[in-house]
Protein backbone atom coordinates (compact mmCIF):
# COMPACT_ATOMS: atom_id res chain seq x y z
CA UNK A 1 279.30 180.37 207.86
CA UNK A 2 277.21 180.36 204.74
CA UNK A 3 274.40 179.22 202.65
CA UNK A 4 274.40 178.73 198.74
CA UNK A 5 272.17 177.72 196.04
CA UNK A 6 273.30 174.72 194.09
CA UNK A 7 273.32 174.34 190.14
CA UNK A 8 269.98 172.43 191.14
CA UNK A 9 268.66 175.17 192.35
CA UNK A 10 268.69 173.68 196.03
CA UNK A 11 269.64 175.58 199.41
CA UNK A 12 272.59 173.96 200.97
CA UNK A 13 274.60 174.83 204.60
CA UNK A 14 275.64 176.51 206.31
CA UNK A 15 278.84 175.42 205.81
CA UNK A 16 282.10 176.70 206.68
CA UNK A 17 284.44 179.37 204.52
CA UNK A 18 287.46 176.43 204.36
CA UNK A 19 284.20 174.34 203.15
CA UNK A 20 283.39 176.88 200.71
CA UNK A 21 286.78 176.67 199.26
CA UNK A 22 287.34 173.14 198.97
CA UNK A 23 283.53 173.08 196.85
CA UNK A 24 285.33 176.09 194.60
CA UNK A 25 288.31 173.82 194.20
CA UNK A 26 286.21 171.26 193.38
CA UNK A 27 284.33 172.51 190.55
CA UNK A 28 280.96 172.45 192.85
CA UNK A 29 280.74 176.38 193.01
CA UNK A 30 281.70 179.20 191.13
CA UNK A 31 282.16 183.09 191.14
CA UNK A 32 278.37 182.98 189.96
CA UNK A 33 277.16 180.66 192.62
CA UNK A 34 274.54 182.67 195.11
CA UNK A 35 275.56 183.04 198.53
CA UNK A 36 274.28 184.50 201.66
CA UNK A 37 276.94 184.88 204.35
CA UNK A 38 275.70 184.39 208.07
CA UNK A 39 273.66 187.29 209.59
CA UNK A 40 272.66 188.41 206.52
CA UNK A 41 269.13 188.00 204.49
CA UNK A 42 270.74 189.34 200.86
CA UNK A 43 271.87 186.73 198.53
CA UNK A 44 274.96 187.79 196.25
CA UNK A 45 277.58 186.02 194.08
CA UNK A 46 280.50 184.46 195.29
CA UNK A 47 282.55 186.67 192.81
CA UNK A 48 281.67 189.54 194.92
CA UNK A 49 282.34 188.81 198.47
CA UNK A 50 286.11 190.22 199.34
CA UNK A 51 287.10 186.75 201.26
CA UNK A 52 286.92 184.98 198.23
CA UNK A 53 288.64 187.91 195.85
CA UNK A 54 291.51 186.22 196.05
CA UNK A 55 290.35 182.50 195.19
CA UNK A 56 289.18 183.83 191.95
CA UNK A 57 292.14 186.58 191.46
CA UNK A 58 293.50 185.53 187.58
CA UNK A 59 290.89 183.12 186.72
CA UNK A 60 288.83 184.12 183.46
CA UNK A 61 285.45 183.95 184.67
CA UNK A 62 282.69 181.52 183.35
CA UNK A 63 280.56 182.21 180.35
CA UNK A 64 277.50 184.86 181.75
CA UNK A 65 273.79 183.35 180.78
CA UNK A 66 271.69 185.90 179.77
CA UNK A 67 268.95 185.42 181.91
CA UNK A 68 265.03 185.10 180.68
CA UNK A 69 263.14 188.25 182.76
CA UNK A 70 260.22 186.02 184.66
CA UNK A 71 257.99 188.64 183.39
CA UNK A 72 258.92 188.24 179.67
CA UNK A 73 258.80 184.47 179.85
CA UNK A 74 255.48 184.35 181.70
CA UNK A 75 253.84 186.73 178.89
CA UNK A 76 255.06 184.60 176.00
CA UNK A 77 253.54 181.31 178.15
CA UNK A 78 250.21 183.53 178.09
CA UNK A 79 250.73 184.17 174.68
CA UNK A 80 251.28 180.97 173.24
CA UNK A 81 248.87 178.11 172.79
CA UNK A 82 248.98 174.59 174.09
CA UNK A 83 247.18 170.70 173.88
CA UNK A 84 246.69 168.66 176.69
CA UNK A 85 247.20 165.74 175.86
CA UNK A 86 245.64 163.43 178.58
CA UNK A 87 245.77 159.80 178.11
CA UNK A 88 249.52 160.62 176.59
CA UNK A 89 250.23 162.11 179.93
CA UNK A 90 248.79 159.38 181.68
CA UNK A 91 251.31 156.62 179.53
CA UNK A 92 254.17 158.95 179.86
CA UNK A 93 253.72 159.35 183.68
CA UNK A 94 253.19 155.33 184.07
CA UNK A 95 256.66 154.60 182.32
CA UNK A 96 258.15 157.55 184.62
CA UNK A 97 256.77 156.02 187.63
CA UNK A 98 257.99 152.41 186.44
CA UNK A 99 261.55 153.45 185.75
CA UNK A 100 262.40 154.38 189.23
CA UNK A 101 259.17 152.17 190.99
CA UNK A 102 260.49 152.55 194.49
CA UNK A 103 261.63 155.88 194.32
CA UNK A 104 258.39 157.48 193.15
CA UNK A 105 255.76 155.50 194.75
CA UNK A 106 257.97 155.77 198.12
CA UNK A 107 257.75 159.10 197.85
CA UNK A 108 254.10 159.49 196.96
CA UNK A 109 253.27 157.04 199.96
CA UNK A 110 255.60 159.11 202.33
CA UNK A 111 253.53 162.54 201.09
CA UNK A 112 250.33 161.30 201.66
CA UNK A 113 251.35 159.96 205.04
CA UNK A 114 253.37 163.22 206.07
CA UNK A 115 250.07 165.86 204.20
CA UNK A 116 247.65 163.58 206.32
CA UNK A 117 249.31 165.33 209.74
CA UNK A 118 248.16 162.32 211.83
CA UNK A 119 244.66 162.85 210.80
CA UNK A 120 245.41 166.64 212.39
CA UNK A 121 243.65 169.26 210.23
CA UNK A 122 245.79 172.10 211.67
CA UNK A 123 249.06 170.29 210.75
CA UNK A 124 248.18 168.65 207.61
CA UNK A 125 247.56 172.63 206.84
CA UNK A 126 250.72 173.64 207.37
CA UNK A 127 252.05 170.65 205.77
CA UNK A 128 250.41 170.19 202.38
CA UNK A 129 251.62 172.96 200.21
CA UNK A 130 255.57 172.55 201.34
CA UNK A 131 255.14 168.44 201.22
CA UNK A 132 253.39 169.04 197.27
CA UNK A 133 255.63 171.53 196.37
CA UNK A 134 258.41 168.98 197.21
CA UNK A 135 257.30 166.06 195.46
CA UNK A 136 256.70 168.47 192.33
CA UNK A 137 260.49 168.89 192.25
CA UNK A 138 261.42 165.54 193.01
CA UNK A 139 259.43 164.59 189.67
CA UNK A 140 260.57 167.41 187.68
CA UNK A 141 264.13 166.15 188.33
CA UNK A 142 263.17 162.52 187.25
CA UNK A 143 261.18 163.74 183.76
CA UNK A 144 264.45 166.44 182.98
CA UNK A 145 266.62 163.16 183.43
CA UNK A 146 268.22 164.91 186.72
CA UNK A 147 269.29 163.12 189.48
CA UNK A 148 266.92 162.75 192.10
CA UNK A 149 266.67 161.21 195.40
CA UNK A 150 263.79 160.93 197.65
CA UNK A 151 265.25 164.17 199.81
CA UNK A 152 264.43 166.02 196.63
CA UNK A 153 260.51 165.55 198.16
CA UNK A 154 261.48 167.93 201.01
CA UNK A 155 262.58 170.72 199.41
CA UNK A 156 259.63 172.43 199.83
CA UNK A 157 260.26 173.32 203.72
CA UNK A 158 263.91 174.40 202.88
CA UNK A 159 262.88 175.95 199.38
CA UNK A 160 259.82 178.37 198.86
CA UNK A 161 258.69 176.93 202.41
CA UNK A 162 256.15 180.53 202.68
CA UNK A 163 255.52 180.12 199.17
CA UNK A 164 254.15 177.03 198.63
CA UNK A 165 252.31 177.43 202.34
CA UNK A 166 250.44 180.65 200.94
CA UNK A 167 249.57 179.06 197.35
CA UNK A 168 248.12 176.58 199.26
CA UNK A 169 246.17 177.75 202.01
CA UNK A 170 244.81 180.89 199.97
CA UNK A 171 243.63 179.11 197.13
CA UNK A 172 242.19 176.26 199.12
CA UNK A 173 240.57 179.27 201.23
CA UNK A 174 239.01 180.66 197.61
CA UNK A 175 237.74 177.52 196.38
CA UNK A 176 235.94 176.67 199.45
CA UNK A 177 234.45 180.08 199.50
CA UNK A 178 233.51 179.71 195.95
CA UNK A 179 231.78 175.84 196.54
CA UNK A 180 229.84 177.78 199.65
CA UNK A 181 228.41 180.48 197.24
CA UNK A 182 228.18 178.48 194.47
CA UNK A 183 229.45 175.15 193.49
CA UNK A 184 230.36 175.87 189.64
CA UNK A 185 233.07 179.12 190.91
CA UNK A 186 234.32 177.05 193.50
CA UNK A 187 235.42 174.15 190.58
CA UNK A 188 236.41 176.55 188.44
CA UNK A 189 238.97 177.87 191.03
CA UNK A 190 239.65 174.51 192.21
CA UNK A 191 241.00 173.48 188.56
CA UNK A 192 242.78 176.52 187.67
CA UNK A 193 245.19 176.75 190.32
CA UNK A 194 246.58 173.09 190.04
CA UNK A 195 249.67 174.50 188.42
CA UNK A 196 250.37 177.07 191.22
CA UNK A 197 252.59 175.45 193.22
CA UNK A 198 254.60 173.54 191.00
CA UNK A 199 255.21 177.16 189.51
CA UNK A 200 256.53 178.43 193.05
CA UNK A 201 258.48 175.69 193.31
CA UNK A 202 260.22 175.09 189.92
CA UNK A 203 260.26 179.17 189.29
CA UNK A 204 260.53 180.39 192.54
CA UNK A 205 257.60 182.83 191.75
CA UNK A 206 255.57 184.25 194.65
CA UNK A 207 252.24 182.32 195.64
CA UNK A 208 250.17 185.01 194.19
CA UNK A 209 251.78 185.27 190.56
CA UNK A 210 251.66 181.90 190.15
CA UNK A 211 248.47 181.29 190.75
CA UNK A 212 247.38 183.81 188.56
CA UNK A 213 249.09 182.75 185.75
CA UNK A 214 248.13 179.52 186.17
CA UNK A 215 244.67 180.38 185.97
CA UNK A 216 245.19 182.43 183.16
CA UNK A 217 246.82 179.79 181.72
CA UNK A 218 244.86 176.63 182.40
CA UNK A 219 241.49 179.30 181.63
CA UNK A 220 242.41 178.68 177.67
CA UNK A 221 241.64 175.07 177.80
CA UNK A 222 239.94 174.76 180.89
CA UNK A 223 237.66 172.01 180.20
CA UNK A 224 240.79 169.78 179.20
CA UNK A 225 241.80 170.27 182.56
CA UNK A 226 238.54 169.40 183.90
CA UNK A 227 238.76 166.34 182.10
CA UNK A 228 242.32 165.39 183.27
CA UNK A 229 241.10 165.77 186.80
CA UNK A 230 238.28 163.65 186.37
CA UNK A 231 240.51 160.77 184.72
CA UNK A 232 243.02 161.05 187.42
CA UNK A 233 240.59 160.75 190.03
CA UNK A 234 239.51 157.54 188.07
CA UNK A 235 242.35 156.11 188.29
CA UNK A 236 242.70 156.94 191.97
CA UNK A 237 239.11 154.97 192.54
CA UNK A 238 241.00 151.94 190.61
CA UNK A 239 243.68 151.76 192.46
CA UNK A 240 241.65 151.67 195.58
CA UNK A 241 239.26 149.29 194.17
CA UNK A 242 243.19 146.82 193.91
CA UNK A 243 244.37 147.19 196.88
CA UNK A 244 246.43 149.74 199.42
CA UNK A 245 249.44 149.64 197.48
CA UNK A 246 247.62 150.30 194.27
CA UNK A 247 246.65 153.85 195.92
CA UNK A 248 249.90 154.97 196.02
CA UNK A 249 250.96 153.47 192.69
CA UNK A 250 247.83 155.27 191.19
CA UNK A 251 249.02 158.30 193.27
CA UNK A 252 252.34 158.31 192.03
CA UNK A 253 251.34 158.06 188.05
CA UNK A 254 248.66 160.86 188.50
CA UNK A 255 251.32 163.05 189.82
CA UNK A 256 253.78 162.18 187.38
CA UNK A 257 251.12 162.80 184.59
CA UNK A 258 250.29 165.99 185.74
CA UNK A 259 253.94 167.38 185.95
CA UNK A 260 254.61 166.01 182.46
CA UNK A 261 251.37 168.02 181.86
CA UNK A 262 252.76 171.36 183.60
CA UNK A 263 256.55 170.50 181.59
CA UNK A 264 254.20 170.45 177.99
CA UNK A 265 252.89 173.79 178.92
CA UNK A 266 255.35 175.66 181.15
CA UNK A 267 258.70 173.78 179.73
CA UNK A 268 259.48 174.78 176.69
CA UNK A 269 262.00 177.97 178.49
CA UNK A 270 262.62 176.98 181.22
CA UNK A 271 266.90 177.39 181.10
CA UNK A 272 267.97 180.60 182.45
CA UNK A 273 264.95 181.77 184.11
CA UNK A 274 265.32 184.89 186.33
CA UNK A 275 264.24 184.36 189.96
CA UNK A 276 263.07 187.81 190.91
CA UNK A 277 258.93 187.65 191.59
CA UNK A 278 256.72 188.75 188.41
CA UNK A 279 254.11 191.20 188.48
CA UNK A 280 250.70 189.47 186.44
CA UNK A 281 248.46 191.73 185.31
């Protein structure tokens, strides 16, 4: 049995060798498709495991990608300078969320009801940062023009799952330390790690790297953020002041704003990326 990693970057199995075949056959993997055969925890490359050898024996091999070093491409993001743009944000996440309606706000209104954990701290916890980190994905796939689906909004708990869980729990841990000592360190905190788990789940980085370079990042133009926060949570009152559907239609735009706010900043490279974790200094 085995495990692989799609072209979009999803987890799928484990599935059968004749299985794994038939998707080689069919164009759906490749000699350069990652693959982790049962009872092992090391991912390799189809091309290199000797039960395959002889499905690729004679074929020329595809094109190699030069991959991006994670390291590189998260100094030249520090190095480079960005706008945010809010109310542009806001428009472009409104005509997101109105292109596929159902799909986003269902998935919004399934996140909020899966993060609230039955009203059980503990669970909605363990929840939050896999359920987030999800939904991220789900609306990176709709603003690329992907394909998406709503099981796209539970990829974190297949994808990152310890990830996402840790960028979570430690920077929610921070920021409530920081309100406790003082409020103003607590809302700086708060703000600067927004971007940290759509950066574990769109480049698989560990919890730790990316929230410290999205701090770094969202540090250059922090008040901007501040102010995007504050609009979003405006528009979060409004659609509470409309009605219960309005919450998760306000929901669903303030998420979509915010990941067309991470693509202007983090977007611009990200074909190619290398997945190995990246040391911020």
């Amino acid at each position: 049995m085995y495990k692989i990693i799609g072209a979009d970057g999803n987890e799928y199995g484990p599935i059968s060798a004749d299985q794994l075949r038939q998707w080689i056959a069919e164009g759906r993997a490749n000699a350069q498709t990652k693959v982790q055969p049962e009872g092992s925890t090391e991912w390799k490359t189809l091309g290199t495991l000797a039960e395959f050898a002889d499905v690729f024996a004679g074929t020329t091999p595809p094109p190699t990608v030069v991959a991006i070093d994670t390291q590189r491409w998260a100094e030249e993001v520090l190095a480079r300078d960005y706008r945010i743009e809010i109310g542009n944000c806001i428009s472009r996440g409104w005509k997101l969320v109105k292109s596929d309606f159902w799909l986003l706000v269902g998935a919004s209104a399934v996140a909020m009801v899966i993060i609230s954990g039955g009203f059980i701290p503990l669970v909605g916890l363990i929840l939050t940062g896999p359920m987030m980190g999800g939904l991220y994905a789900l609306y990176l796939k709709k603003i690329r023009g992907q394909s998406a689906s709503l099981g796209n909004a539970f990829t974190g708990f297949s994808v990152a799952f310890g990830s996402l869980l840790g960028a979570y729990l430690v920077s929610g841990l921070l920021t409530f330390l920081g309100v406790l000592l003082c409020l103003v360190p607590g809302i700086y905190l708060g703000i600067s790690w927004m971007f940290a788990l759509p950066l574990v789940i769109d480049k698989k980085m560990g919890f730790w790297q990316a929230m410290e370079l999205s701090r770094k990042v969202i540090t250059k133009h922090w008040w901007s953020m501040f102010g995007f926060v504050i609009v979003t949570a405006l528009l979060g009152l409004l659609g509470l002041l409309a009605c219960c559907v309005g919450v998760f239609v306000a929901a669903a735009t303030s998420v979509a704003a915010l990941m067309y706010a991470y693509e202007d900043i983090f977007g611009a490279q990200r074909a190619s990326i290398a997945t190995r974790p990246v040391s911020i200094t």
